[in-house]
C-alpha atoms as a PDB file:
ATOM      1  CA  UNK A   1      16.833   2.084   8.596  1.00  0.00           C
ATOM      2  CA  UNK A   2      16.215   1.444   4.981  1.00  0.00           C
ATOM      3  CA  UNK A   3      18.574  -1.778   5.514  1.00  0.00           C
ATOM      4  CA  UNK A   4      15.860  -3.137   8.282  1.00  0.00           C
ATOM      5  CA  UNK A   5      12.460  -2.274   6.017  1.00  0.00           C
ATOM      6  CA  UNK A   6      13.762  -4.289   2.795  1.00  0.00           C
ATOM      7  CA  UNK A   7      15.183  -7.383   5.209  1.00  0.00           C
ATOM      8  CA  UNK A   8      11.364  -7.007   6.746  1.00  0.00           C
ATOM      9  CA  UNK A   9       9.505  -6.909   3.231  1.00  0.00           C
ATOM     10  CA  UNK A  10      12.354  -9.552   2.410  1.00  0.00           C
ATOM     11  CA  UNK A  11      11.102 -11.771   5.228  1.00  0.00           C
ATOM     12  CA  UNK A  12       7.459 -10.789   5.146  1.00  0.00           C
ATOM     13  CA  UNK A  13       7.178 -12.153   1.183  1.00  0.00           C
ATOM     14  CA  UNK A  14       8.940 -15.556   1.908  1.00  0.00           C
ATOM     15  CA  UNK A  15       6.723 -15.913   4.985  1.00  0.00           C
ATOM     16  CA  UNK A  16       3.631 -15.750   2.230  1.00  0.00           C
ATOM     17  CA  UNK A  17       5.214 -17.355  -0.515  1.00  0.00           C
ATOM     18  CA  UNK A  18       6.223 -20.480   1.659  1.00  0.00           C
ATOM     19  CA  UNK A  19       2.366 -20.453   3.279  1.00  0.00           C
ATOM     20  CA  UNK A  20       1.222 -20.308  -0.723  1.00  0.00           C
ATOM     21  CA  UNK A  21       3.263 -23.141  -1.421  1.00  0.00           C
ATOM     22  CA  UNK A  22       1.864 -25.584   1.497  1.00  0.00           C
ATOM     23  CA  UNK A  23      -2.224 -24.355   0.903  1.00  0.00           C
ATOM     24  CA  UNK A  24      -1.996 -25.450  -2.737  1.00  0.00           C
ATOM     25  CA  UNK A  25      -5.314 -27.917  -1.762  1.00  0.00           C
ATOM     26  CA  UNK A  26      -8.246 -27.457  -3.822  1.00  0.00           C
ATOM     27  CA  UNK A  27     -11.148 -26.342  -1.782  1.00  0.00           C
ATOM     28  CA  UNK A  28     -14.944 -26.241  -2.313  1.00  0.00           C
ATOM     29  CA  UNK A  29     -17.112 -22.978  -3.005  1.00  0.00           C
ATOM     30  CA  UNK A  30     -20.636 -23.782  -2.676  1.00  0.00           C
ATOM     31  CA  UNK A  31     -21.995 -21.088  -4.240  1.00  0.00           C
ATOM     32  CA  UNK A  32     -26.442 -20.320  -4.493  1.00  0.00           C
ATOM     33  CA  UNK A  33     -28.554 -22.319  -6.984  1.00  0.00           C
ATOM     34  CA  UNK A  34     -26.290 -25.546  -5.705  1.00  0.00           C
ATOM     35  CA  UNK A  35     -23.176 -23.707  -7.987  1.00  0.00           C
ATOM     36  CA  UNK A  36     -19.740 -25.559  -6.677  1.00  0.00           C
ATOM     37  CA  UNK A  37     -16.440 -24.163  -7.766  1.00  0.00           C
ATOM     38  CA  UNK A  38     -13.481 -25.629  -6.788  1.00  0.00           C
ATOM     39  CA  UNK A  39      -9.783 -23.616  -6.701  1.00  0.00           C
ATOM     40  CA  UNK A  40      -6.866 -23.806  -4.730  1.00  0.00           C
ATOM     41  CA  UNK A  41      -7.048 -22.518  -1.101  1.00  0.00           C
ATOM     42  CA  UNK A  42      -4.098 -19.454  -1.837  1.00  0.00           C
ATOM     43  CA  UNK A  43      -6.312 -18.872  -4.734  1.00  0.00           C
ATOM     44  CA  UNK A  44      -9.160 -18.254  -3.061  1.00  0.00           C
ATOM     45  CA  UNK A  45      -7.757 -16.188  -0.107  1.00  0.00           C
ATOM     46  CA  UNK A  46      -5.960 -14.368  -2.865  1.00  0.00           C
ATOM     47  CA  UNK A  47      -9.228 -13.354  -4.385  1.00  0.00           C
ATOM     48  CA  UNK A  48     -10.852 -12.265  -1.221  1.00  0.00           C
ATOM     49  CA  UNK A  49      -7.761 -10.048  -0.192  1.00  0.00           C
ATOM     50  CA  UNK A  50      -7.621  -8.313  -3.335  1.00  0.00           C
ATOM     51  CA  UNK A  51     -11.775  -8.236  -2.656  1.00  0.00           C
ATOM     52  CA  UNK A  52     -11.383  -6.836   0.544  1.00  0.00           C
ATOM     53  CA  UNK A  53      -8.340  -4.234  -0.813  1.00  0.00           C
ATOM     54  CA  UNK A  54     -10.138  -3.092  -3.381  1.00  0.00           C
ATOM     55  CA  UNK A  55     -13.605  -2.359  -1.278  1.00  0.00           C
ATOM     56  CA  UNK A  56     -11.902  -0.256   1.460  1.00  0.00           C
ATOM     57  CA  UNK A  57     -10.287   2.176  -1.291  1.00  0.00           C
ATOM     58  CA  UNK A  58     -13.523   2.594  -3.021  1.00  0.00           C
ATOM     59  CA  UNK A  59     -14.932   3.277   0.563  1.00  0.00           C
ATOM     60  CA  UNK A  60     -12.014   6.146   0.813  1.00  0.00           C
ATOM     61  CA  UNK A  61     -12.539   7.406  -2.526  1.00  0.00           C
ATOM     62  CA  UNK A  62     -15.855   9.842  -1.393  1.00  0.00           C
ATOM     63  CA  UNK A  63     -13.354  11.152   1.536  1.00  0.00           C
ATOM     64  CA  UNK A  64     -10.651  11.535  -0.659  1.00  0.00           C
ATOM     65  CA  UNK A  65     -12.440  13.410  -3.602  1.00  0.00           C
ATOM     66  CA  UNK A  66     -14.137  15.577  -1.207  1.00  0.00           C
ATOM     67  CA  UNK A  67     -11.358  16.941   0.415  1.00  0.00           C
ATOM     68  CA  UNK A  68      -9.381  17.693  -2.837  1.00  0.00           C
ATOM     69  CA  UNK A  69     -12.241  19.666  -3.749  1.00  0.00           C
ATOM     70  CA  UNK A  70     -11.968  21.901  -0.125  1.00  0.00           C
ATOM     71  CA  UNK A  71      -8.121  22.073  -0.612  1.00  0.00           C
ATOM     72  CA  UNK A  72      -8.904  23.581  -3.887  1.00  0.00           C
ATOM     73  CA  UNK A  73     -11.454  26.133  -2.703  1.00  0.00           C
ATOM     74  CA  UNK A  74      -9.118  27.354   0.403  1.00  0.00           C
ATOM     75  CA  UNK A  75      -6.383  27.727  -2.452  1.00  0.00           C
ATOM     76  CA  UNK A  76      -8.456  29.691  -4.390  1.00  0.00           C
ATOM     77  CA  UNK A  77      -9.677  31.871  -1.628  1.00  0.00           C
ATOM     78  CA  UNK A  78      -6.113  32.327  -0.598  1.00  0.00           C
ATOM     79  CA  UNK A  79      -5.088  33.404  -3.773  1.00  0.00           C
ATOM     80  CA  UNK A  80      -8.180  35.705  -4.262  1.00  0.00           C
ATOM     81  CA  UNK A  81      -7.299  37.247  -0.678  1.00  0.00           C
ATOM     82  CA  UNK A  82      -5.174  40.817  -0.836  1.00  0.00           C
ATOM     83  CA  UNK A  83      -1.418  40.163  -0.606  1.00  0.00           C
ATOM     84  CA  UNK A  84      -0.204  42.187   2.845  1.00  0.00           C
ATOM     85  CA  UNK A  85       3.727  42.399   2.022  1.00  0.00           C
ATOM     86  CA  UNK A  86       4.432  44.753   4.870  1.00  0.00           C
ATOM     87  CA  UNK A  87       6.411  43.078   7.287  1.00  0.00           C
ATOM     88  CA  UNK A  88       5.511  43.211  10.973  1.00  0.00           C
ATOM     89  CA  UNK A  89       7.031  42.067  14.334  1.00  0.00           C
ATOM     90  CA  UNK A  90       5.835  39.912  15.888  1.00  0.00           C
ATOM     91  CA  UNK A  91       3.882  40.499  19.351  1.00  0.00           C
ATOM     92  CA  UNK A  92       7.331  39.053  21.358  1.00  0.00           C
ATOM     93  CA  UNK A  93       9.789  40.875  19.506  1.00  0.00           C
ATOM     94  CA  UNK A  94       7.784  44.429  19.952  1.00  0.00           C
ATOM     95  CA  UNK A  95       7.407  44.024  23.442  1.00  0.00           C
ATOM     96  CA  UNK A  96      10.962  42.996  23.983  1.00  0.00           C
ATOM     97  CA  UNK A  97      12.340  46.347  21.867  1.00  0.00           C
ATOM     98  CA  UNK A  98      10.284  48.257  23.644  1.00  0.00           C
ATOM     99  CA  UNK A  99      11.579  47.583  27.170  1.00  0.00           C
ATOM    100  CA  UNK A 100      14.078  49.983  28.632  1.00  0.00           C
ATOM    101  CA  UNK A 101      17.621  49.037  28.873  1.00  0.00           C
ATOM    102  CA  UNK A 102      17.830  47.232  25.486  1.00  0.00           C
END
């Protein structure tokens, strides 16, 4: 299995690297205030991927923060909580033991 994801990453990078290698055309940004910048096409879809990437983490981050912060409160209430080390059966087991003939 491990064999199949690296010969897929393998593939999946040359795949990019030979469409970076054919958009190397500069393209046009017309920005506001009549701004133009020009930079090659990978470089601009380069840009706006990493854009992109980086704007859905920071979109997870509040999610992600705030759930740290409950799994840190239900381990402190579960470490607060009375230890019960007394083992008991459980409901199954007690009725089977309990039947006659066993």
């Amino acid at each position: 299995m491990r064999v199949l994801a690296w010969i897929l990453r393998i593939t999946l990078f040359l795949a990019l690297f030979l469409f970076a290698l054919k958009n190397t055309d500069s393209v046009s940004l017309r920005l506001y205030f009549d701004q133009v910048w020009q930079a090659p096409l990978i470089l601009v879809l380069l840009v706006f991927f990493a854009a992109g990437a980086a704007m859905g983490v920071l979109a997870t981050l509040a999610t992600v923060f705030r759930q740290r912060r409950e799994i840190g409160r239900l381990r402190r209430e579960l470490g607060a909580r009375p230890r019960d080390d007394s083992p008991q059966p459980p409901a199954a087991d007690a009725d089977l033991s309990a039947r006659p003939g066993r």
